[in-house]
C-alpha atoms as a PDB file:
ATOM      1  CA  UNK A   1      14.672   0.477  -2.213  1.00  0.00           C
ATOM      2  CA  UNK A   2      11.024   0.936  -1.797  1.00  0.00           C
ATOM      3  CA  UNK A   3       8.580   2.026  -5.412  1.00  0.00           C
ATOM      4  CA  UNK A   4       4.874   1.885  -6.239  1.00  0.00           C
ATOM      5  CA  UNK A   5       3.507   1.724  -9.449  1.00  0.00           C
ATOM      6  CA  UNK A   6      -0.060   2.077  -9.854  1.00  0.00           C
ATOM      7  CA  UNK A   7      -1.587   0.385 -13.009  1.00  0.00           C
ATOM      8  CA  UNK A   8      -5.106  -0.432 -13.386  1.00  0.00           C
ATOM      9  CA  UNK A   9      -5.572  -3.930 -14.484  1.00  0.00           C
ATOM     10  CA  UNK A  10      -9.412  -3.841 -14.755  1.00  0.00           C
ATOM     11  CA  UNK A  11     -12.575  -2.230 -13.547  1.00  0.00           C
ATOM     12  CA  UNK A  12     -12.736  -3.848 -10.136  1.00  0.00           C
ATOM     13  CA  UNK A  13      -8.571  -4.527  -9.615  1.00  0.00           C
ATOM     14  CA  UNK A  14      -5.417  -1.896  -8.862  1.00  0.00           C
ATOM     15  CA  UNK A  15      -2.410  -3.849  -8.688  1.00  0.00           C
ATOM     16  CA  UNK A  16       0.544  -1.837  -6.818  1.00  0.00           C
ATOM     17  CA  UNK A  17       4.118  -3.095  -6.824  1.00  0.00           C
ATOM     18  CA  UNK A  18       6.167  -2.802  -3.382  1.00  0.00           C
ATOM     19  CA  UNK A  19       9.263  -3.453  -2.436  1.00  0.00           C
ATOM     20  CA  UNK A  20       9.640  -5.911   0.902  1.00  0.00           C
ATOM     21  CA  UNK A  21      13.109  -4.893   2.725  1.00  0.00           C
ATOM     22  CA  UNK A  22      13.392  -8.053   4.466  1.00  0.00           C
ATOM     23  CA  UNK A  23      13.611 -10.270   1.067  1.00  0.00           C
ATOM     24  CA  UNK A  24      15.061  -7.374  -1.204  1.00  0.00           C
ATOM     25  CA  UNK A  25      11.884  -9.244  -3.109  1.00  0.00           C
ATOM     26  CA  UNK A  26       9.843  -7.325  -5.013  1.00  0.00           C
ATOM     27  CA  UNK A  27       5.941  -8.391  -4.170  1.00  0.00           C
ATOM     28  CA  UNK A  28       2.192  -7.343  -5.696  1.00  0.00           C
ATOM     29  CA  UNK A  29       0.245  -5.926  -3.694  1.00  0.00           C
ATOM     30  CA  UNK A  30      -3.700  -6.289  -5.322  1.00  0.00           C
ATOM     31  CA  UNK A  31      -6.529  -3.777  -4.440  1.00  0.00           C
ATOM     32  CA  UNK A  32      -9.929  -4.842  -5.217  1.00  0.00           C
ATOM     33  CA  UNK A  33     -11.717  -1.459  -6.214  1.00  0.00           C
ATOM     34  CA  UNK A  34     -15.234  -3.283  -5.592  1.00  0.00           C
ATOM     35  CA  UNK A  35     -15.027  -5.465  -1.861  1.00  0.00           C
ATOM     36  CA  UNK A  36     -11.959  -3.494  -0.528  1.00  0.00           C
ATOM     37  CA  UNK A  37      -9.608  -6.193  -0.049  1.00  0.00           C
ATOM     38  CA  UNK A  38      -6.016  -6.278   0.018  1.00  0.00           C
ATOM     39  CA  UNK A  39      -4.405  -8.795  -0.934  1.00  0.00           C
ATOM     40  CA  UNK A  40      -0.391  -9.230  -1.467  1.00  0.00           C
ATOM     41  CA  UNK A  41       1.466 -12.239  -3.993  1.00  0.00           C
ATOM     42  CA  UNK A  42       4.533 -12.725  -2.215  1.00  0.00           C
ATOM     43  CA  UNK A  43       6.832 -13.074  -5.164  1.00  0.00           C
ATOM     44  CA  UNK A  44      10.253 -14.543  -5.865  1.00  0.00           C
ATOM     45  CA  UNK A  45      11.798 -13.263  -9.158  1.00  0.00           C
ATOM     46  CA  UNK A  46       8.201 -13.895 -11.471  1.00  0.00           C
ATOM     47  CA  UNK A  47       7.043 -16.238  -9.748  1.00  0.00           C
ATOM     48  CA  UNK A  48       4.315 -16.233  -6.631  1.00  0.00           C
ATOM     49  CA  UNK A  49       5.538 -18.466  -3.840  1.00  0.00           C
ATOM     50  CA  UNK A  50       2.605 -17.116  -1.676  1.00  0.00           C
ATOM     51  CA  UNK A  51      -0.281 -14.900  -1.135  1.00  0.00           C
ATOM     52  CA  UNK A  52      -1.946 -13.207   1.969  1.00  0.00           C
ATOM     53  CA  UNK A  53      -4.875 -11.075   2.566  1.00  0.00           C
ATOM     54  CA  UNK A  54      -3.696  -7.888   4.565  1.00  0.00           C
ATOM     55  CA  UNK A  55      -6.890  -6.378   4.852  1.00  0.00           C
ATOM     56  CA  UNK A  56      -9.903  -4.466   3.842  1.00  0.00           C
ATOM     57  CA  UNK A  57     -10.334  -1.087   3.332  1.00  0.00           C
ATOM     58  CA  UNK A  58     -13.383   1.133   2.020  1.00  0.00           C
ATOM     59  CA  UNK A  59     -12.708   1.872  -1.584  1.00  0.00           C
ATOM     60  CA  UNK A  60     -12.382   6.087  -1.162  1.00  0.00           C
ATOM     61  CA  UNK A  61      -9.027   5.403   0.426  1.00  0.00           C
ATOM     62  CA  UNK A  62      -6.271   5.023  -2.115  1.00  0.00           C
ATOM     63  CA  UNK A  63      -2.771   3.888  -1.610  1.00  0.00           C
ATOM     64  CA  UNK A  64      -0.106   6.634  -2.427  1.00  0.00           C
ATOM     65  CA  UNK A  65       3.437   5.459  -1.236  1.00  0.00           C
ATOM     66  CA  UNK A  66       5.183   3.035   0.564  1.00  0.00           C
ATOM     67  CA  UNK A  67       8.115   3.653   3.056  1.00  0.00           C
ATOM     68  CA  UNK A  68       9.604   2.980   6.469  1.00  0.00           C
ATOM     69  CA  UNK A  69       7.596   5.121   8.338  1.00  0.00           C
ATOM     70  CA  UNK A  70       8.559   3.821  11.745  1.00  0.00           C
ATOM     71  CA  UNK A  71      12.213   2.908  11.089  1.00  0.00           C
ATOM     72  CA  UNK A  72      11.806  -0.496  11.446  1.00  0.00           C
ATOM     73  CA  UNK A  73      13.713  -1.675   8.441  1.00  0.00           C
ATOM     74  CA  UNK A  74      10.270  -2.733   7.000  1.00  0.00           C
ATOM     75  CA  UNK A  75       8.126  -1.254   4.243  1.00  0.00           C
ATOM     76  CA  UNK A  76       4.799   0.457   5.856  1.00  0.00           C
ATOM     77  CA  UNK A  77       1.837   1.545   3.552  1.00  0.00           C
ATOM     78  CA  UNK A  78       0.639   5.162   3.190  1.00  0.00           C
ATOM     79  CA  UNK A  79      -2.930   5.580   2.382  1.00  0.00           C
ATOM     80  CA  UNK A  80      -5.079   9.140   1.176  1.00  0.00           C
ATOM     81  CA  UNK A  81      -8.846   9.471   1.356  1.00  0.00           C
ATOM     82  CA  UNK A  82      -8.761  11.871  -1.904  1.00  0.00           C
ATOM     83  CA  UNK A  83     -12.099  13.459  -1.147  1.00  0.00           C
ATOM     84  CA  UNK A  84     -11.276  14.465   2.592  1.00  0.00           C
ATOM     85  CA  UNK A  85      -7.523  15.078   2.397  1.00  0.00           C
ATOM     86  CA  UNK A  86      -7.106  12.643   5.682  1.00  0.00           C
ATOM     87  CA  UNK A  87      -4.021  10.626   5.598  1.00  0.00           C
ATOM     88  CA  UNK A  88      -2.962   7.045   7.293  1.00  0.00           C
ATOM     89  CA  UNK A  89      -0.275   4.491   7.540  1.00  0.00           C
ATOM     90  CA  UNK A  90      -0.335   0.937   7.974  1.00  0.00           C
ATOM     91  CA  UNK A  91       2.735  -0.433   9.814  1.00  0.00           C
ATOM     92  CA  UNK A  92       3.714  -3.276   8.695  1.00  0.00           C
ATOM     93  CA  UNK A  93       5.921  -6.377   9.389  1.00  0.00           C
ATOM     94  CA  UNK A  94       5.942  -8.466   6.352  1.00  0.00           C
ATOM     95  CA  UNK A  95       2.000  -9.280   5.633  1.00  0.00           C
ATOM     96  CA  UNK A  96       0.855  -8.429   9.263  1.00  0.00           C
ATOM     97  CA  UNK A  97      -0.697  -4.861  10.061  1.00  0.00           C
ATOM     98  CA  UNK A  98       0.913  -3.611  13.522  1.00  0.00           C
ATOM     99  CA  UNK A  99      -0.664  -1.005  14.102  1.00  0.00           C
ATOM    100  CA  UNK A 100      -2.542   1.664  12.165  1.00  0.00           C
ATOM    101  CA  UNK A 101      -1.828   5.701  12.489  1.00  0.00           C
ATOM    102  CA  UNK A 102      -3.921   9.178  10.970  1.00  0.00           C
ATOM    103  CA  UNK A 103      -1.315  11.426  10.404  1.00  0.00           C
ATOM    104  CA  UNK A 104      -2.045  15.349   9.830  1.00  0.00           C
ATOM    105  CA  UNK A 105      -4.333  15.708   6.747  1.00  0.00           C
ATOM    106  CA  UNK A 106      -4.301  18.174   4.065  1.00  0.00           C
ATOM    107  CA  UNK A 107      -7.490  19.600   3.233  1.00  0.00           C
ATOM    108  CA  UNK A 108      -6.762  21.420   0.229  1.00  0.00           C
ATOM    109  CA  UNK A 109      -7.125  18.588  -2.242  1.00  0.00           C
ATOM    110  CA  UNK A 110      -5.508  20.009  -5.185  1.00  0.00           C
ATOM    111  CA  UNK A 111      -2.240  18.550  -3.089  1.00  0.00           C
ATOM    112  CA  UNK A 112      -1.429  15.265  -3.472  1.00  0.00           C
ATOM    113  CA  UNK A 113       1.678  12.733  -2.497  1.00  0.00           C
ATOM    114  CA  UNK A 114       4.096  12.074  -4.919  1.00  0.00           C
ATOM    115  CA  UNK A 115       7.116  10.508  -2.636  1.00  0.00           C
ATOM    116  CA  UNK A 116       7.797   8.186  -1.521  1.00  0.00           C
ATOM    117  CA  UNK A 117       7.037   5.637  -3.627  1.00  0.00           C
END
């Protein structure tokens, strides 16, 4: 089953829980609210057996939800720009980006996604 949980661990980290369908693992997924970076912890009950850098992303865009967005059997990332309403997913296999897609935004901003997560 895929969740995020958004916690904010300091000025300048959001750390986001996701679920990875191919371990049944539950990894970490680290935003730095300062460079931009992703970065996952690859985890295996509490502890880290390995980290990867997934990307960089400008700080206005926020992640909102995980889920299988292209029915791969793999967890995908779903991002929201919350000052332009535009939405986007990161496809993902494992740690590597496939492919990115804009899908339809929603300009009224007093909207926002709740599911899934």
């Amino acid at each position: 089953m895929n969740f995020i949980a958004t916690i904010l661990i300091s000025i300048s980290m959001l750390l986001i829980f996701f679920s990875n369908n191919i371990s049944a693992e539950t990894n970490i997924l680290w935003q730095n609210q300062t460079s931009g970076d992703f970065v996952t912890w690859l985890m295996e009950g509490t502890d880290r057996t390995g980290q990867a850098l997934l990307g960089n992303q400008s700080t206005n865009w926020k992640i909102v939800g995980t889920g299988d967005f292209n029915s791969d059997g793999k967890p995908d990332i779903l991002w929201r720009h919350p000052l332009s309403g535009q939405n986007y997913v990161w496809l993902m296999d494992g740690t590597t980006i496939t492919e990115g897609s804009q899908i339809d935004p929603v300009l009224d901003l007093n909207w926002r996604i709740v599911g899934p997560k």
